[in-house]
C-alpha atoms as a PDB file:
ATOM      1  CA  UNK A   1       0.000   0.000   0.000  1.00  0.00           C
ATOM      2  CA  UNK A   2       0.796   3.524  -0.491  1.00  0.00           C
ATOM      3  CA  UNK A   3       2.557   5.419   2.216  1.00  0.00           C
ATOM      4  CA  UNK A   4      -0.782   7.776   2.790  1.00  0.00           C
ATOM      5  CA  UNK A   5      -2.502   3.995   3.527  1.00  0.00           C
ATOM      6  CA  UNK A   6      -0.159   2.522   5.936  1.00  0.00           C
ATOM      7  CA  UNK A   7       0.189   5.445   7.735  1.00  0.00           C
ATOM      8  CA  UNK A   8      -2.799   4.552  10.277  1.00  0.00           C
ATOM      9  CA  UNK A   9      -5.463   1.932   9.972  1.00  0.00           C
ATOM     10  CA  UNK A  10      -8.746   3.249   9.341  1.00  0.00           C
ATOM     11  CA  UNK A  11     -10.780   0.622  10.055  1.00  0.00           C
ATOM     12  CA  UNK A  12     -13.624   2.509  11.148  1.00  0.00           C
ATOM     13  CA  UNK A  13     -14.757   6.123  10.353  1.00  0.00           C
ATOM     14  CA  UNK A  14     -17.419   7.954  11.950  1.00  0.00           C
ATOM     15  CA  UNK A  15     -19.830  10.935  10.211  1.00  0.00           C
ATOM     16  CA  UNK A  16     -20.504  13.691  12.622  1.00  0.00           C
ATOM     17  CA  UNK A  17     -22.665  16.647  11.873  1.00  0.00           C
ATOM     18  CA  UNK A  18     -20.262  19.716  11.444  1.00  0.00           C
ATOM     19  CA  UNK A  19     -22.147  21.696  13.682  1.00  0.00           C
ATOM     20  CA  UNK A  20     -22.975  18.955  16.577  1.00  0.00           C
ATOM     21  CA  UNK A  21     -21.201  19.740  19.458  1.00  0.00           C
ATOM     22  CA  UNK A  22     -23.225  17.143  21.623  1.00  0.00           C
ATOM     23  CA  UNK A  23     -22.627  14.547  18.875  1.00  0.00           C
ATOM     24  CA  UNK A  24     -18.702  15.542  18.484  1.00  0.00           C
ATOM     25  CA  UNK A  25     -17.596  15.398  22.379  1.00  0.00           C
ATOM     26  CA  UNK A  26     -19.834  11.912  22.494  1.00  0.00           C
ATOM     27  CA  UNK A  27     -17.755  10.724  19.247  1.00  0.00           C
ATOM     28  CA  UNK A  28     -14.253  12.061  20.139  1.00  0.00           C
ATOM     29  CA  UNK A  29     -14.524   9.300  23.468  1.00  0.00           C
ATOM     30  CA  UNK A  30     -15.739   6.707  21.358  1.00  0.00           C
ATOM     31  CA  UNK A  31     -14.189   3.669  19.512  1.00  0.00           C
ATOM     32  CA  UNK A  32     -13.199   5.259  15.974  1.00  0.00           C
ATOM     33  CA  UNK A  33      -9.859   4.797  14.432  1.00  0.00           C
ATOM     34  CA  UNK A  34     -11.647   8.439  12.532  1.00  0.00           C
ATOM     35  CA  UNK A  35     -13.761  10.761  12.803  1.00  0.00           C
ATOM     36  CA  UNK A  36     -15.237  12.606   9.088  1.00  0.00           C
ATOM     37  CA  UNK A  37     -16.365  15.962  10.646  1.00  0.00           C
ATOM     38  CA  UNK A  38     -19.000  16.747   7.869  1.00  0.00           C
ATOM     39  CA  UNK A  39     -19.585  19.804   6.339  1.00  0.00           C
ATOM     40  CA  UNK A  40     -22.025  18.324   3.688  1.00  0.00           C
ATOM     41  CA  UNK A  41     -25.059  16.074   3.714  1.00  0.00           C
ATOM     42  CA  UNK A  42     -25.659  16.574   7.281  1.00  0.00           C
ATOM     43  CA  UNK A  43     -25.413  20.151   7.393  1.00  0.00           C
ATOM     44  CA  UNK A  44     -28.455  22.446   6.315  1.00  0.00           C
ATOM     45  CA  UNK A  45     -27.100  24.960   3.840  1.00  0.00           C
ATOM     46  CA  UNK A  46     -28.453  27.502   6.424  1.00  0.00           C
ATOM     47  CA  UNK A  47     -25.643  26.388   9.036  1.00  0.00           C
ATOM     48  CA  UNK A  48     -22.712  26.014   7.095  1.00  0.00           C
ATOM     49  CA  UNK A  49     -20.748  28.753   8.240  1.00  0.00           C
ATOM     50  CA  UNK A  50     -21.494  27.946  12.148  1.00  0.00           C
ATOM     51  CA  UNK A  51     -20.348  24.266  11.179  1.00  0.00           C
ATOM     52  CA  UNK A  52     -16.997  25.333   9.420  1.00  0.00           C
ATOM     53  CA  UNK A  53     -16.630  27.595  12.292  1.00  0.00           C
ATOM     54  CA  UNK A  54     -17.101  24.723  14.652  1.00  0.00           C
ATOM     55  CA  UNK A  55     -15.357  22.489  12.647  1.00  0.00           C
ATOM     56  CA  UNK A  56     -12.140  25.268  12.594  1.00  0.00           C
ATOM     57  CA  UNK A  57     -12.323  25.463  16.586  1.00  0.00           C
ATOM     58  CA  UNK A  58     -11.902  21.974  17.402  1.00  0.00           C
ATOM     59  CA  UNK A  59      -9.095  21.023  14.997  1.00  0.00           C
ATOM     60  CA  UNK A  60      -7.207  24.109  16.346  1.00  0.00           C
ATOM     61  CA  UNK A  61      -7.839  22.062  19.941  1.00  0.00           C
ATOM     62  CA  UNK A  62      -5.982  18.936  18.664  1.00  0.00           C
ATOM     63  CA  UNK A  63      -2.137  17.743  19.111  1.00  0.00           C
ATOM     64  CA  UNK A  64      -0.401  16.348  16.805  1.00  0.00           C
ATOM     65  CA  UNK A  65      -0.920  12.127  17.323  1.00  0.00           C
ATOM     66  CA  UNK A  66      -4.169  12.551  19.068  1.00  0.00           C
ATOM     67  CA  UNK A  67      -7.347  10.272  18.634  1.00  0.00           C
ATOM     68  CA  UNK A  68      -8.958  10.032  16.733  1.00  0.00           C
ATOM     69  CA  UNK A  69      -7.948  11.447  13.792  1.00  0.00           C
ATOM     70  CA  UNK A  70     -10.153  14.331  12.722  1.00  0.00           C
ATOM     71  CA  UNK A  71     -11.433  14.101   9.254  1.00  0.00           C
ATOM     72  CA  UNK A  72     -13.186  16.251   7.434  1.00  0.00           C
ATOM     73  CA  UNK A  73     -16.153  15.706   4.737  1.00  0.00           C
ATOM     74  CA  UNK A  74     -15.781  19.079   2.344  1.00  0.00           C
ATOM     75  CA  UNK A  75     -18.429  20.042  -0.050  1.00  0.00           C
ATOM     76  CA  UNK A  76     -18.433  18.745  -3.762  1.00  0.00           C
ATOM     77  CA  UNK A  77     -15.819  20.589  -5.949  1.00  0.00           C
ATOM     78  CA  UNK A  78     -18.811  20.868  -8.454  1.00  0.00           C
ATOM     79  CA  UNK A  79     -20.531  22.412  -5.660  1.00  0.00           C
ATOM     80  CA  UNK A  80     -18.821  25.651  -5.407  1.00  0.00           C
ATOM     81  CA  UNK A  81     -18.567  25.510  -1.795  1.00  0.00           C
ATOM     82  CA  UNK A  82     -15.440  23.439  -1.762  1.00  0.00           C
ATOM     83  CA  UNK A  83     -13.270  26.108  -1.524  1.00  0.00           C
ATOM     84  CA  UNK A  84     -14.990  28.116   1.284  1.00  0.00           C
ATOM     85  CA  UNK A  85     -14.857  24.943   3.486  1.00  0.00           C
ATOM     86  CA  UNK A  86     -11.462  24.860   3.101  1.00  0.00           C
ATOM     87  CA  UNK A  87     -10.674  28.843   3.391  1.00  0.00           C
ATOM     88  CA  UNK A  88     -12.455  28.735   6.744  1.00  0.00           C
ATOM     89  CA  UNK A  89      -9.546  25.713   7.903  1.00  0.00           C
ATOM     90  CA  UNK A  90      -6.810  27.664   6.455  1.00  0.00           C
ATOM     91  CA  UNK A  91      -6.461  29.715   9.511  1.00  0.00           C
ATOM     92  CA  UNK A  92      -5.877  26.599  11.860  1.00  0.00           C
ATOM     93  CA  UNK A  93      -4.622  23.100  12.167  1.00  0.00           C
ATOM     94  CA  UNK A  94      -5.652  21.090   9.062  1.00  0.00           C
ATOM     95  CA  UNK A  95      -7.248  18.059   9.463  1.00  0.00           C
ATOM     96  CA  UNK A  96      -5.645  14.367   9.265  1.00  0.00           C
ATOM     97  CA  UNK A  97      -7.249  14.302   5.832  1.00  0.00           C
ATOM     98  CA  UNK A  98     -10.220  15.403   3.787  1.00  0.00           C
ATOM     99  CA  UNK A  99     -13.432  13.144   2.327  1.00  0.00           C
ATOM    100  CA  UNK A 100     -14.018  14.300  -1.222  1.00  0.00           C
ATOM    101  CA  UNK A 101     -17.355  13.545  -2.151  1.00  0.00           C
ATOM    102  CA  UNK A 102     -19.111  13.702  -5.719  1.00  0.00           C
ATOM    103  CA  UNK A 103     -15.767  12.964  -7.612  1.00  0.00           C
ATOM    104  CA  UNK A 104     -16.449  13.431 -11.058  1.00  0.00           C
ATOM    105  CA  UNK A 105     -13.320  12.722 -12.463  1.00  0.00           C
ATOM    106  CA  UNK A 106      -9.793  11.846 -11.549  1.00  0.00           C
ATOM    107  CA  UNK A 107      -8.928  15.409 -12.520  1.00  0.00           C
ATOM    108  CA  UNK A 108     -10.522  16.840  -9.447  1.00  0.00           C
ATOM    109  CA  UNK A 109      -8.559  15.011  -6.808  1.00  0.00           C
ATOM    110  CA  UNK A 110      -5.603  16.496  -8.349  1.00  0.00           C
ATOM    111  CA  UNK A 111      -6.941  20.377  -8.410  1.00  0.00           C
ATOM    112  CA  UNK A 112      -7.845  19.236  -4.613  1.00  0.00           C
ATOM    113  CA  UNK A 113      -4.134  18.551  -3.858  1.00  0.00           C
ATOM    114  CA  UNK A 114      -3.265  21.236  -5.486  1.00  0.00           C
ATOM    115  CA  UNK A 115      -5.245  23.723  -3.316  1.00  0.00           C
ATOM    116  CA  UNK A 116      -4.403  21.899  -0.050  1.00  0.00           C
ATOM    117  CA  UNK A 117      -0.863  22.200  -1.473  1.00  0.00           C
ATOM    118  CA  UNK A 118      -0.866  25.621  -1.075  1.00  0.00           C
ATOM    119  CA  UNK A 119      -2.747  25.717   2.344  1.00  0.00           C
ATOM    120  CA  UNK A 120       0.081  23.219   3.594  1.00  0.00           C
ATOM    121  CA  UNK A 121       2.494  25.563   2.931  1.00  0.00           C
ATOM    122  CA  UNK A 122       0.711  28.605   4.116  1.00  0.00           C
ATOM    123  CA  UNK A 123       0.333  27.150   7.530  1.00  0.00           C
ATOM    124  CA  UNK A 124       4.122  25.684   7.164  1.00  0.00           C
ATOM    125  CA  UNK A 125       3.100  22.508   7.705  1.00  0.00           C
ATOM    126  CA  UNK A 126       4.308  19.501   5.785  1.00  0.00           C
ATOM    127  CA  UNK A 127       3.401  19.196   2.096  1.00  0.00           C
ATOM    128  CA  UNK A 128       1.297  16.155   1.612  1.00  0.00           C
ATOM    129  CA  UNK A 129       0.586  15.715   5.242  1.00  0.00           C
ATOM    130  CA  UNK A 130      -3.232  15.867   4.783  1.00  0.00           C
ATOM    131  CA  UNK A 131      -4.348  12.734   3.240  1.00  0.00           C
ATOM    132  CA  UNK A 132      -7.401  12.359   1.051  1.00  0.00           C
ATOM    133  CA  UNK A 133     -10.093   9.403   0.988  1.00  0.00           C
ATOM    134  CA  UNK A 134     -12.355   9.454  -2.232  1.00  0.00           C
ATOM    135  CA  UNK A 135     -16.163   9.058  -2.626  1.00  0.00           C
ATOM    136  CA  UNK A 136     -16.476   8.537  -6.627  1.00  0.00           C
ATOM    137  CA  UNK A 137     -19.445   6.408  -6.986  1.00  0.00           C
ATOM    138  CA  UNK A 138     -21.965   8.967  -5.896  1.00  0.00           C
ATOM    139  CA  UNK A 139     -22.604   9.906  -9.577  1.00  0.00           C
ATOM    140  CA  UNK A 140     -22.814   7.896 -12.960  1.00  0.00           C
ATOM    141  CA  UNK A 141     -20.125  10.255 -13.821  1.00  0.00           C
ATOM    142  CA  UNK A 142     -17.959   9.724 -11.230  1.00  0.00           C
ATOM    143  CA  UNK A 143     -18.718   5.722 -10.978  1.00  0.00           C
ATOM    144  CA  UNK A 144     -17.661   5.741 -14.994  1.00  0.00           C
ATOM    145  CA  UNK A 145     -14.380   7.494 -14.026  1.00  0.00           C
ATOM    146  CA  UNK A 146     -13.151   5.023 -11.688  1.00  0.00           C
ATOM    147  CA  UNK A 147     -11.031   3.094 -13.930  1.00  0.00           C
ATOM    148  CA  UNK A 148      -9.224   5.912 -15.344  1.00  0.00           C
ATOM    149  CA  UNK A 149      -7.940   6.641 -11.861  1.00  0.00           C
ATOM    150  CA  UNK A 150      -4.655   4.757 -11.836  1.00  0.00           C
ATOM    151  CA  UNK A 151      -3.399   6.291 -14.974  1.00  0.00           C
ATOM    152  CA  UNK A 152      -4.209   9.850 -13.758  1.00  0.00           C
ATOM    153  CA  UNK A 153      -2.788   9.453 -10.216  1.00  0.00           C
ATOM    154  CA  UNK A 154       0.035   7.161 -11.312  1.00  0.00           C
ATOM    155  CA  UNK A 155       1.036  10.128 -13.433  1.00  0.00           C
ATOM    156  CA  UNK A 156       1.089  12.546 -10.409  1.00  0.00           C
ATOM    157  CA  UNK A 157       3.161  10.780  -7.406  1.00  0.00           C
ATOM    158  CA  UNK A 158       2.620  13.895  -4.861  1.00  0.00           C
ATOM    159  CA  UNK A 159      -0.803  13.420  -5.262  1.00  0.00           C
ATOM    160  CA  UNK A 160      -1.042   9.255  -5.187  1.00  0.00           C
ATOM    161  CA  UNK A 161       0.888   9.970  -2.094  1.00  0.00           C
ATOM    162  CA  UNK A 162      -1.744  11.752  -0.377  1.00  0.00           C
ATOM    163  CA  UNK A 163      -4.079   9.013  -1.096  1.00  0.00           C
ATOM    164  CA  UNK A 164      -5.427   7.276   2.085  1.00  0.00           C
ATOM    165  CA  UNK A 165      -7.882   4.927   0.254  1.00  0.00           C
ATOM    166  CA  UNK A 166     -11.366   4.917  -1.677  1.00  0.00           C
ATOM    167  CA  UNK A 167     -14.862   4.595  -0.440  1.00  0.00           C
ATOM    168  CA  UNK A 168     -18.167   3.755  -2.336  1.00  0.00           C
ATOM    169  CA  UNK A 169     -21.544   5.212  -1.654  1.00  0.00           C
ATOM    170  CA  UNK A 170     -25.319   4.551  -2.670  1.00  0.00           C
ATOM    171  CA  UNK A 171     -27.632   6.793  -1.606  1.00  0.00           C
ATOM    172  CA  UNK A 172     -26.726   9.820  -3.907  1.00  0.00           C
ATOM    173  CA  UNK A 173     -26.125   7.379  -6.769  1.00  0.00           C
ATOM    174  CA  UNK A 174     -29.461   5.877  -6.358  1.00  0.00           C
ATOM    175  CA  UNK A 175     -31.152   9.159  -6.215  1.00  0.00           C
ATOM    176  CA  UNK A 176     -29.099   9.706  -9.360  1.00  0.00           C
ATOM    177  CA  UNK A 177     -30.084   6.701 -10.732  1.00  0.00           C
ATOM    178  CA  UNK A 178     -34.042   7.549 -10.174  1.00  0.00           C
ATOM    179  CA  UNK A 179     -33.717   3.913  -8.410  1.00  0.00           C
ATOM    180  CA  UNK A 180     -36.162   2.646  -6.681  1.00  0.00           C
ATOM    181  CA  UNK A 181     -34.239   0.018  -4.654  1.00  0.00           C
ATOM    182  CA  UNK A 182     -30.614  -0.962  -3.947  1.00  0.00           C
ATOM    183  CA  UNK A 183     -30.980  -4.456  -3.069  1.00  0.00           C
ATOM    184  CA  UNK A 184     -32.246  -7.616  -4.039  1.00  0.00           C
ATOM    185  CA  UNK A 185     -36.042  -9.260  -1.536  1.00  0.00           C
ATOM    186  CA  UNK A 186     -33.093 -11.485   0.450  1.00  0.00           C
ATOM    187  CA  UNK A 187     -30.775  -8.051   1.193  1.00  0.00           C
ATOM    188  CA  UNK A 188     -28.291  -8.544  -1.692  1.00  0.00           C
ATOM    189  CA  UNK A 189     -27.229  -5.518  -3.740  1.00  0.00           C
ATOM    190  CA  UNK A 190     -28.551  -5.037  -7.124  1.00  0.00           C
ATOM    191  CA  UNK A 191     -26.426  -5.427  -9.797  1.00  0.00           C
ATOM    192  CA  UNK A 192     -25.495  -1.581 -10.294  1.00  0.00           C
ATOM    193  CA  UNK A 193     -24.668  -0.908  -6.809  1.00  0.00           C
ATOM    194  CA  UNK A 194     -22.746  -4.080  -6.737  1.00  0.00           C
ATOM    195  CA  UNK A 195     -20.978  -3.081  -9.358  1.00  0.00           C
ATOM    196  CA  UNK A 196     -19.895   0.493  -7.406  1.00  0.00           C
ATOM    197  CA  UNK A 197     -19.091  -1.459  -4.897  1.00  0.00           C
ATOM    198  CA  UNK A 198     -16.746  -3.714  -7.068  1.00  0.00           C
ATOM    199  CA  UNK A 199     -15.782  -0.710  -8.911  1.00  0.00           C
ATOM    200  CA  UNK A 200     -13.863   1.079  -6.185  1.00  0.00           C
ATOM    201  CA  UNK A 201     -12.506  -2.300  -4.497  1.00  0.00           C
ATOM    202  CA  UNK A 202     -10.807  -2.842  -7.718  1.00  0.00           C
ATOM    203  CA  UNK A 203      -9.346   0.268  -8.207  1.00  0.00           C
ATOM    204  CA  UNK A 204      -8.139   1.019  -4.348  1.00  0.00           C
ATOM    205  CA  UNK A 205      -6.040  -2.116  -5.366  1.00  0.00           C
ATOM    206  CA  UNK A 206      -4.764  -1.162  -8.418  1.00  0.00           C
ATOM    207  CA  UNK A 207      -3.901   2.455  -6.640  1.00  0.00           C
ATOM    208  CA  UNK A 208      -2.194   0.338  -3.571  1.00  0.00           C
ATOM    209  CA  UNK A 209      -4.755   2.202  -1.468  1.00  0.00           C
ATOM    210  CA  UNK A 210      -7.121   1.560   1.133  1.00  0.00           C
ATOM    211  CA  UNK A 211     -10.773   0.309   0.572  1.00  0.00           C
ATOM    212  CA  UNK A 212     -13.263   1.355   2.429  1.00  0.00           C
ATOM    213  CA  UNK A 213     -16.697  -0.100   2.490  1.00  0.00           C
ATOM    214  CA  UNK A 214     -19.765   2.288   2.129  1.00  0.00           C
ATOM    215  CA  UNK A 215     -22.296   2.780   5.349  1.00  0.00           C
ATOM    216  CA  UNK A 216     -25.019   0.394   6.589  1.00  0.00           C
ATOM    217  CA  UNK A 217     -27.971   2.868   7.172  1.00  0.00           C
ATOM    218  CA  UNK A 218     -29.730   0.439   9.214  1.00  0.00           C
ATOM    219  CA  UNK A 219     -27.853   1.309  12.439  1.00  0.00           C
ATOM    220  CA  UNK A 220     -30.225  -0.792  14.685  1.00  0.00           C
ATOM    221  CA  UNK A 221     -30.434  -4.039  12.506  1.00  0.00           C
ATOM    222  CA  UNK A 222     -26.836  -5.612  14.379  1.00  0.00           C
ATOM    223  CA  UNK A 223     -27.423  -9.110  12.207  1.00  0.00           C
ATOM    224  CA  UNK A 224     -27.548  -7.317   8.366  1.00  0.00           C
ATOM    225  CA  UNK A 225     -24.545  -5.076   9.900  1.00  0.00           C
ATOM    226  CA  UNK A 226     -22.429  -8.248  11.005  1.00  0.00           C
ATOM    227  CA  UNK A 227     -23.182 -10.314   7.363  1.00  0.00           C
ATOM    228  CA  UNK A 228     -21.830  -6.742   5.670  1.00  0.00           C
ATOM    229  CA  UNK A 229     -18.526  -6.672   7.527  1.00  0.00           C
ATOM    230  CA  UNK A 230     -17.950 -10.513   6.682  1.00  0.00           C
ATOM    231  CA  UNK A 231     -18.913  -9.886   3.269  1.00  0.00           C
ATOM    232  CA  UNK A 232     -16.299  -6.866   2.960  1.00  0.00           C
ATOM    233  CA  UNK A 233     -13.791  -7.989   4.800  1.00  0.00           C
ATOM    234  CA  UNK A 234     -13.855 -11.520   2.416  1.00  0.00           C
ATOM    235  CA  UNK A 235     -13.439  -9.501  -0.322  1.00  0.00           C
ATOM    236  CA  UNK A 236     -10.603  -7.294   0.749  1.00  0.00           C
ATOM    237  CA  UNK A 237     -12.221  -4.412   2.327  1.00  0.00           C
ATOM    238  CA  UNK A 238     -10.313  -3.210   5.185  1.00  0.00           C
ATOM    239  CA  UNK A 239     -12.162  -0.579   6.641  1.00  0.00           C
ATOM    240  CA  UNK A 240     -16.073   0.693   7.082  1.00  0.00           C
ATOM    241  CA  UNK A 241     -17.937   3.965   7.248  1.00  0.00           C
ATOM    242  CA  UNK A 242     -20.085   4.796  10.139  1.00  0.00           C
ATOM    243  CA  UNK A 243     -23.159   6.653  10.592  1.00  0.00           C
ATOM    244  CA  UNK A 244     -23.478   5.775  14.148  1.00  0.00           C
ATOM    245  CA  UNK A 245     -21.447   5.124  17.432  1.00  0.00           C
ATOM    246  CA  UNK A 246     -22.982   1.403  18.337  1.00  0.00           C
ATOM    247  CA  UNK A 247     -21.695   0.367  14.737  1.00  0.00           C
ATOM    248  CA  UNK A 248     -17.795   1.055  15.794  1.00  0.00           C
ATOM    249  CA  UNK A 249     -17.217  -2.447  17.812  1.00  0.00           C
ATOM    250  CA  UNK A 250     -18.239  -4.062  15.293  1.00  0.00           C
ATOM    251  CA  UNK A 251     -16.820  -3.104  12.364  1.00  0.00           C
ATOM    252  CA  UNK A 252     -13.201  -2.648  14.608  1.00  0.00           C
ATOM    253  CA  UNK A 253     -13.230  -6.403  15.309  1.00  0.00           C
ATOM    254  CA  UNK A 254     -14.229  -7.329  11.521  1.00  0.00           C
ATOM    255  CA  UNK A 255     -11.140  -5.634  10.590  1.00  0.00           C
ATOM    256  CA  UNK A 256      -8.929  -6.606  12.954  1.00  0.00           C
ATOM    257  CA  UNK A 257      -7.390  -9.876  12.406  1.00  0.00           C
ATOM    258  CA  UNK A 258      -7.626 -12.164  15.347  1.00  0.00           C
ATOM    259  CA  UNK A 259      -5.147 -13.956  16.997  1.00  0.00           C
ATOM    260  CA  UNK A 260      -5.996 -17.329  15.582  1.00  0.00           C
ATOM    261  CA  UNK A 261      -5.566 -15.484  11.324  1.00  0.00           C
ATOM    262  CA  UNK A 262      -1.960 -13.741  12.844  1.00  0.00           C
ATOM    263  CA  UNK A 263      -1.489 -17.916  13.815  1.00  0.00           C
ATOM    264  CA  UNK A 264      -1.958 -19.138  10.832  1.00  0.00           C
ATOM    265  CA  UNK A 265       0.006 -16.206   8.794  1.00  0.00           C
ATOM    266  CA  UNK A 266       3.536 -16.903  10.789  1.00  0.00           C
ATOM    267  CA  UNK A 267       2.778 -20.394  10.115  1.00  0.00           C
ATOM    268  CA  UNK A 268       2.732 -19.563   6.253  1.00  0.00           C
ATOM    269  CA  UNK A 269       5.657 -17.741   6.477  1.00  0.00           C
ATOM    270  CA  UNK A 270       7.328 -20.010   8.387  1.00  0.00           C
ATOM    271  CA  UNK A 271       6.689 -22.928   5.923  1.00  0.00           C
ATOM    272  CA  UNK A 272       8.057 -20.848   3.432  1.00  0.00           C
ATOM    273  CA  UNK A 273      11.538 -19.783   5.600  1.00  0.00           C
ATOM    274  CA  UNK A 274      12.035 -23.547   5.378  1.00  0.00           C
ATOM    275  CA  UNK A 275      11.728 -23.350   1.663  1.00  0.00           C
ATOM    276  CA  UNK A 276      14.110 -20.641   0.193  1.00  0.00           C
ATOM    277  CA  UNK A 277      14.280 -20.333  -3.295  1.00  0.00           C
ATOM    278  CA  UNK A 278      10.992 -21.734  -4.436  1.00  0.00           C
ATOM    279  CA  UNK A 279       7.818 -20.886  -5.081  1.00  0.00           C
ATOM    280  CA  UNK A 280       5.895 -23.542  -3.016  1.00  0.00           C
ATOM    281  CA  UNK A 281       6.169 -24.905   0.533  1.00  0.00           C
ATOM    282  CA  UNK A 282       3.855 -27.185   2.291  1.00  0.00           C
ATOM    283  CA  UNK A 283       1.354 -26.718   5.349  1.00  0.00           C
ATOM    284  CA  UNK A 284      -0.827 -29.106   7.400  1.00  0.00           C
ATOM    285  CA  UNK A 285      -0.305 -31.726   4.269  1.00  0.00           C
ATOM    286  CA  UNK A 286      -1.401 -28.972   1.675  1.00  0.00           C
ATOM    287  CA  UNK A 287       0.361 -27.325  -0.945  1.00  0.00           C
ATOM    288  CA  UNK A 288       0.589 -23.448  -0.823  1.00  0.00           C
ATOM    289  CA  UNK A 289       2.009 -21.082  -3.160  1.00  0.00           C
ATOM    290  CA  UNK A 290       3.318 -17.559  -3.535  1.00  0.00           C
ATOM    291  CA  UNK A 291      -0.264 -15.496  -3.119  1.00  0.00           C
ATOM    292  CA  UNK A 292      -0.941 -17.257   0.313  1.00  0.00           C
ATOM    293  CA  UNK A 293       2.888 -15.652   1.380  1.00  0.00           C
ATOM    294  CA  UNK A 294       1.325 -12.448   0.384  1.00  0.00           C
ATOM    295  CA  UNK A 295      -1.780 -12.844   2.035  1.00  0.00           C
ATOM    296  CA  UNK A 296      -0.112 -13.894   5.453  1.00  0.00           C
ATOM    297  CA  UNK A 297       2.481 -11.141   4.911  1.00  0.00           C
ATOM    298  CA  UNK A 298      -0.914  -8.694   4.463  1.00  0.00           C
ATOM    299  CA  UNK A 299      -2.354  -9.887   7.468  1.00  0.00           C
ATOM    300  CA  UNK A 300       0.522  -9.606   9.803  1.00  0.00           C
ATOM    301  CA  UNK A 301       1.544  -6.393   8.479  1.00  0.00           C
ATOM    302  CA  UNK A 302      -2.276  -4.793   9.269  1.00  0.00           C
ATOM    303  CA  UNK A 303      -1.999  -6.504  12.967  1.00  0.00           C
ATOM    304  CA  UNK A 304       1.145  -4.731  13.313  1.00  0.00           C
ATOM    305  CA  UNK A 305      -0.112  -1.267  12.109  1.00  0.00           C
ATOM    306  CA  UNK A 306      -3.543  -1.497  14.687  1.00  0.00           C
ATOM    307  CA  UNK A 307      -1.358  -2.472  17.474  1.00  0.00           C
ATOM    308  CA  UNK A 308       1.431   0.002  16.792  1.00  0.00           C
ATOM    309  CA  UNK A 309      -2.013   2.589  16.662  1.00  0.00           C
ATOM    310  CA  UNK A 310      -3.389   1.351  19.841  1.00  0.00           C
ATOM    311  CA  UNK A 311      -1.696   3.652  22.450  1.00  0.00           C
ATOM    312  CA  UNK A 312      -3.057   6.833  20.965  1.00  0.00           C
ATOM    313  CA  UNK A 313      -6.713   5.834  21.128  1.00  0.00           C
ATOM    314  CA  UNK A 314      -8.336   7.496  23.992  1.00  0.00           C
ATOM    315  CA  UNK A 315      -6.146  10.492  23.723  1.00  0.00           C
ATOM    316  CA  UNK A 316      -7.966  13.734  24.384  1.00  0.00           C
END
């Protein structure tokens, strides 16, 4: 992964209301690896400046290594309010990164860098400290542009760098859509939103970048929740939005592997240790080849990244 994505896990990342203060101080002592401080959906148009200017005040609070990280979700640059939001942080500690929803095209992430560029170096902080997670399935647009990603960002290195990971969401691309459903009678996704879903798995891999599954808006319905997390972490998900605090145990242990996976991975390794030079070693009777090294490797190396991450959380 890219050094944006190993920098912390971010296994789970919670949407506050920009201008909640009840909801924030509940959220900063909860369970997140993140919290995505939102200055859009959540936020009536009518509050937007009190919410920047809340938003502002509490990331001036922070330390550098607190927990959780602060995120924060900026307006679409299509909107015309992107810039604002990220005027009103100029005059304060920028957040660990920035959710850009709406992505259009692969172009905009880079005119995005570019402007937090030049806010890095205002505030003589660290060029490329603030990282950037992408929402880019929240219009057909944007879901078509997906693919063209790699050979955009792989073409600009300062900005790939800033890239924590991709996320996927449904609700705006339904409404898009003029859907009148996202999943199947037995809770399946339909085909379309399957294939956003596939769509930005595929393409955090090809980037080397995090992926980050969508929300479950059914924050009381613990059983669909639990199936979700299985299904996303089987396919290589390794993190999950929140929209609510009771969904952060739960997607935390889903993505952290337990103590009998980190078993079987030094095992793995292990077999191959004994086997230098080829491409095969054997376990428990079995064959296994070069992609379960990986895999093992993969698992060990996000154990060591949550654990390293550990003594921060519950820092005020």
């Amino acid at each position: 992964m890219s050094g944006a994505a190993q920098s912390a896990p971010l296994r789970s990342l919670l949407f506050v209301p920009g201008d909640s203060a009840a909801k924030q101080e509940k959220a900063l002592a909860g369970e997140a690896d993140a919290l995505i401080l939102d200055l859009e959906d959540s936020v009536d148009p009518a509050n937007l400046p009190a919410a920047r200017a809340r938003v502002a005040t509490l990331l001036a609070a922070r330390r550098a290594g607190d927990a959780p990280e602060l995120w924060v979700r900026v307006n679409s640059p299509a909107s015309g309010l992107m810039l604002p939001d990220l005027e009103a942080l100029s005059g304060t500690r920028l957040p660990a990164g920035l959710v850009l929803p709406k992505i259009s095209a692969a172009e905009e992430i880079l005119a995005a860098a570019a402007l937090l560029t030049g806010l890095e170096r205002r505030l003589g902080v660290a060029e490329g400290r603030t990282r950037l997670l992408i929402l880019g399935t929240e219009t057909p647009r944007g879901l078509l542009a997906l693919p063209h990603y790699p050979a955009v960002l792989e073409a600009a290195p300062a900005t790939l760098r800033r890239l924590a990971g991709l996320t996927w969401g449904a609700e705006d691309l339904s409404a898009a859509l003029g859907a009148l459903g996202k999943r199947e009678e037995g809770g399946a996704l339909t085909f379309t939103f399957q294939l956003a879903r596939s769509t930005c798995l595929l393409t955090a891999a090809a980037l080397g970048v995090q992926a980050i599954d969508g929300v479950h808006t059914d924050f009381r319905d613990t059983g669909s929740l639990e199936r979700e997390l299985a299904s996303a972490r089987r396919d290589g998900f390794t993190g999950k939005l929140a929209i609510h605090p009771n969904q952060l145990a739960a997607i935390n242990g889903a993505f952290t592997p337990s103590e009998a996976e980190c078993q079987h991975a030094r095992r793995v390794v292990a077999a191959f240790a004994a086997a230098p030079g080829t491409g095969v070693a054997s376990l428990d009777g079995q064959m296994i080849d070069r992609p379960h090294l990986v895999q093992a490797q993969r698992v060990l190396a996000a154990a060591q990244r949550i654990l390293a991450a550990a003594p921060r959380k519950g820092r005020a």
